[in-house]
Protein backbone atom coordinates (compact mmCIF):
# COMPACT_ATOMS: atom_id res chain seq x y z
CA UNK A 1 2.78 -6.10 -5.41
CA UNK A 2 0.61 -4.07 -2.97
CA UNK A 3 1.80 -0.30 -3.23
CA UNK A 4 -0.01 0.57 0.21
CA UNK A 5 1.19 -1.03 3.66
CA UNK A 6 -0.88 -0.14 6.48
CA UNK A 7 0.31 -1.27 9.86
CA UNK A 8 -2.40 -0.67 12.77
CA UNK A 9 -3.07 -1.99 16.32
CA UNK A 10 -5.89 -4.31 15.80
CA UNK A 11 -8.03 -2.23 18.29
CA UNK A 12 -8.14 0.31 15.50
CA UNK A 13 -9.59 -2.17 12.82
CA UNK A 14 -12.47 -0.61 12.31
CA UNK A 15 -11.13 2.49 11.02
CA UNK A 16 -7.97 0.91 9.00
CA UNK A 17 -10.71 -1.09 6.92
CA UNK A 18 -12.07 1.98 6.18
CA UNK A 19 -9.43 3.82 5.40
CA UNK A 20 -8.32 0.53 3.04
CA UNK A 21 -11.71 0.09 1.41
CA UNK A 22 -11.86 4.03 0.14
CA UNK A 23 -7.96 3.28 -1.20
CA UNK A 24 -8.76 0.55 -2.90
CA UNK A 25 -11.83 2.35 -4.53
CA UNK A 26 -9.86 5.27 -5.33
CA UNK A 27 -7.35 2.26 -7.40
CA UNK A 28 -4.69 2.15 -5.37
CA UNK A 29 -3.45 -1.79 -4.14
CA UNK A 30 -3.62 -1.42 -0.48
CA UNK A 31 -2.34 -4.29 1.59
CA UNK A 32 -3.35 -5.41 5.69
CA UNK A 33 -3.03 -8.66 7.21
CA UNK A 34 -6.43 -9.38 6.83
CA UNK A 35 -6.36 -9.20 3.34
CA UNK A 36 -2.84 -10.00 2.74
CA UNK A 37 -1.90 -13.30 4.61
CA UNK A 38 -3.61 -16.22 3.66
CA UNK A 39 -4.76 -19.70 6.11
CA UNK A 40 -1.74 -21.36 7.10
CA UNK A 41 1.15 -18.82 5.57
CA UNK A 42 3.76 -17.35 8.29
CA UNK A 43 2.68 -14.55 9.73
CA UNK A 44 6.20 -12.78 10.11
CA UNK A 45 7.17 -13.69 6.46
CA UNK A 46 4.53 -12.54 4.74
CA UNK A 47 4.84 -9.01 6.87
CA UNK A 48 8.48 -8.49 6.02
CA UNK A 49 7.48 -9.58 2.38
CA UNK A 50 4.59 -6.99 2.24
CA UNK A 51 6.91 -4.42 3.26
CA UNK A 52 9.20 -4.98 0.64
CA UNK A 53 7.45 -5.01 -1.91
CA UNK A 54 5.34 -1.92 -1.05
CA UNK A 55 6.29 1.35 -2.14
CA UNK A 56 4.46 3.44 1.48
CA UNK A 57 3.41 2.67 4.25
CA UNK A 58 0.82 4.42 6.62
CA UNK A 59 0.53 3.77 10.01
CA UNK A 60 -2.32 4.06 11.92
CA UNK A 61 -1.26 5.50 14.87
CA UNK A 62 -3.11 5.60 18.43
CA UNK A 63 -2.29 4.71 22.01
CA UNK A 64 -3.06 1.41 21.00
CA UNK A 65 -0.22 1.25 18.17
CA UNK A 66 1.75 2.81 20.70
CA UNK A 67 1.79 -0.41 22.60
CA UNK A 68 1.82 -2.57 19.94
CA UNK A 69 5.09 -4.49 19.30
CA UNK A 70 4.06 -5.72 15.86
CA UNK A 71 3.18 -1.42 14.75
CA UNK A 72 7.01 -0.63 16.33
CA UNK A 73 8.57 -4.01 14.78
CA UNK A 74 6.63 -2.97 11.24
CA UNK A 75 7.52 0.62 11.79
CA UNK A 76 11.31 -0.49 12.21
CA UNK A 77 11.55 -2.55 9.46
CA UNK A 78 9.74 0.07 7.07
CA UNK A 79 12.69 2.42 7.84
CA UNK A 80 15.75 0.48 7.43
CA UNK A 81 13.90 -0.44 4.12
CA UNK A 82 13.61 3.11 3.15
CA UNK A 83 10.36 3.31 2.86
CA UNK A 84 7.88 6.39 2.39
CA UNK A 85 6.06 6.56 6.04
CA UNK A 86 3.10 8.31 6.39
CA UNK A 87 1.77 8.53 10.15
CA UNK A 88 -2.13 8.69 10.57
CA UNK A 89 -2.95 10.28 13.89
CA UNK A 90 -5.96 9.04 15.04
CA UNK A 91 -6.84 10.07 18.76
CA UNK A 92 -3.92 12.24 21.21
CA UNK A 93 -1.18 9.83 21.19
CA UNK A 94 2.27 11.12 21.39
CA UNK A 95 4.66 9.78 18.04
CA UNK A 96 7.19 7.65 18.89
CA UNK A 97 10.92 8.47 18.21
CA UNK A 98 10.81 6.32 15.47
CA UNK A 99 7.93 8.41 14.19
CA UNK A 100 8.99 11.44 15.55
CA UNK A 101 10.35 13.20 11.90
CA UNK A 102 7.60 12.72 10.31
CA UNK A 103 4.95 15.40 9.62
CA UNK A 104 1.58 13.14 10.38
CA UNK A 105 -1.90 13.42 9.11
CA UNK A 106 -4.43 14.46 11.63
CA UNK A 107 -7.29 11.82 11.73
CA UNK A 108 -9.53 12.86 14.51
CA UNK A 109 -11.36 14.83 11.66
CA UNK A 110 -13.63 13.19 9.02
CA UNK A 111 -13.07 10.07 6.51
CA UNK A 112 -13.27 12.27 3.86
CA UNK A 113 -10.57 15.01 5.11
CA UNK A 114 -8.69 12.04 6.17
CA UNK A 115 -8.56 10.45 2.40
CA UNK A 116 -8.47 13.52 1.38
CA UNK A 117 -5.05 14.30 2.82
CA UNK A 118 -4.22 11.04 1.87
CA UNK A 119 -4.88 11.36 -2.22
CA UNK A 120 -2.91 14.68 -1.97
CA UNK A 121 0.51 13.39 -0.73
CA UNK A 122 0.57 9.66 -1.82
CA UNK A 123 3.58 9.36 -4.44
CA UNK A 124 2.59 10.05 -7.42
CA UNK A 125 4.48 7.18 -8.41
CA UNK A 126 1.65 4.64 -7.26
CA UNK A 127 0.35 3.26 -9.82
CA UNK A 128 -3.25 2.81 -9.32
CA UNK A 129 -4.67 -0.45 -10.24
CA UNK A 130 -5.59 -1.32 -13.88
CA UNK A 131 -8.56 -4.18 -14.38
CA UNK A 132 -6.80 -7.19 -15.68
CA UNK A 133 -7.81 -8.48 -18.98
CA UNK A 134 -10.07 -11.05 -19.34
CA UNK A 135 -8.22 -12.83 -21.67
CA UNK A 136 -3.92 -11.88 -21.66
CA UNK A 137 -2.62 -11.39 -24.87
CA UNK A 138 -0.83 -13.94 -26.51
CA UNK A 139 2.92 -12.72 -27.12
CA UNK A 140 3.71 -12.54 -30.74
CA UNK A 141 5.99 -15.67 -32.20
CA UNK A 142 7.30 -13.25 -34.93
CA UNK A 143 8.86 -10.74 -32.14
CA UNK A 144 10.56 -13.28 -30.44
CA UNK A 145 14.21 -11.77 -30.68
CA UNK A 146 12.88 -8.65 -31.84
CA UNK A 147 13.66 -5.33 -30.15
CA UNK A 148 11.06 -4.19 -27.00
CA UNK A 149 10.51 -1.28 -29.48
CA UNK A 150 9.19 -3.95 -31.83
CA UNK A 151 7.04 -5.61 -29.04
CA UNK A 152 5.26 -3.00 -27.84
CA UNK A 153 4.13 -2.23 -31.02
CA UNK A 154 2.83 -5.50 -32.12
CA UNK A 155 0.46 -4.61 -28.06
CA UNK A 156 -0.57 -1.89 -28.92
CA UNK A 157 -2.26 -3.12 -32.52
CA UNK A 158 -3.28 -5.98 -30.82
CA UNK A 159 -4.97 -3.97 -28.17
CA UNK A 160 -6.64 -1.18 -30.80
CA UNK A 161 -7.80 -4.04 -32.84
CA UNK A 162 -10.15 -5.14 -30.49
C-alpha cells in the first residue's frame, strides 16, 4: 500500500519523478502511474485503487494540471475519499475550487526547499518503508491459538536471536 499519491499533468513529468525519487529515498512508498500500473492492467482501476489505499496525496499543480481531466477527476475522487491533499504549486497557475482550501506549497523555489516543505508536513503517520527480510519468519506452531501478546513475543526472540 503506497502511502504517497501524486497526481500530475504528464507535461510536468520531469519534475514529479523528481519529486518521487527524493520520497522514496527519504523511505516513504510513493506511488505514480508510471510506477504503479503495470502492462495490460486498467488504467482507471488501478487509479481509484491507488487512491484508496494511500494515506496523501500531492498534486502537482500547473496550468497544465489545470487542464487536465485525469488531475481534476483524481483530485475529486481524493476528496470524497477524505484524503490528506497537499497542492504543489509549480509555476503561476490559479488553484482550482476544488483546490481552493488548501494552503499549497510553493514550488517555483528549489528541490530541496520543495522536499523540504514536504518532510515537514507529511503525516507523521506515514510509515516510511522498512527493507523486507530476506527470508520471512516462519510463524511459530506452538502460538497457534495463543494470545497476539504471546506472538509477538515468540518475533521478537526470533528476531534478537539472529
Amino acid at each position: 500500500m503506497a502511502q504517497i499519491f501524486i497526481s500530475y499533468s504528464r507535461h510536468d513529468q520531469d519534475i514529479v519523478y523528481a519529486v518521487a525519487d527524493a520520497l522514496r529515498a527519504k523511505g516513504y512508498d510513493v506511488w505514480t502511474d508510471v510506477t504503479g500500473i503495470r502492462g495490460g492492467a486498467t488504467w482507471l482501476f488501478e487509479i481509484q485503487k491507488a487512491i484508496v489505499q494511500s494515506q496523501t496525496v500531492l498534486v502537482v499543480w500547473s496550468k497544465a494540471a489545470h487542464e487536465s481531466q485525469w488531475v481534476e477527476r483524481e483530485v475529486i475522487y481524493a476528496l470524497d475519499h477524505q484524503k490528506t491533499i497537499i497542492p504543489i504549486l509549480i509555476d503561476d497557475a490559479k488553484l482550482n475550487l476544488a483546490l481552493i482550501n488548501l494552503q499549497p506549497i510553493r514550488g517555483q523555489g528549489s528541490m530541496d526547499d520543495i522536499l523540504a516543505q514536504l518532510v515537514d508536513i507529511l503525516p507523521s503517520s506515514l510509515p516510511v518503508s522498512l527493507p523486507s527480510l530476506e527470508h520471512p519468519l516462519p510463524l511459530p506452531t506452538q502460538a497457534k491459538g495463543k494470545s497476539l501478546v504471546a506472538l509477538r513475543q515468540h518475533l521478537i526472540t526470533q528476531i534478537d536471536g539472529e
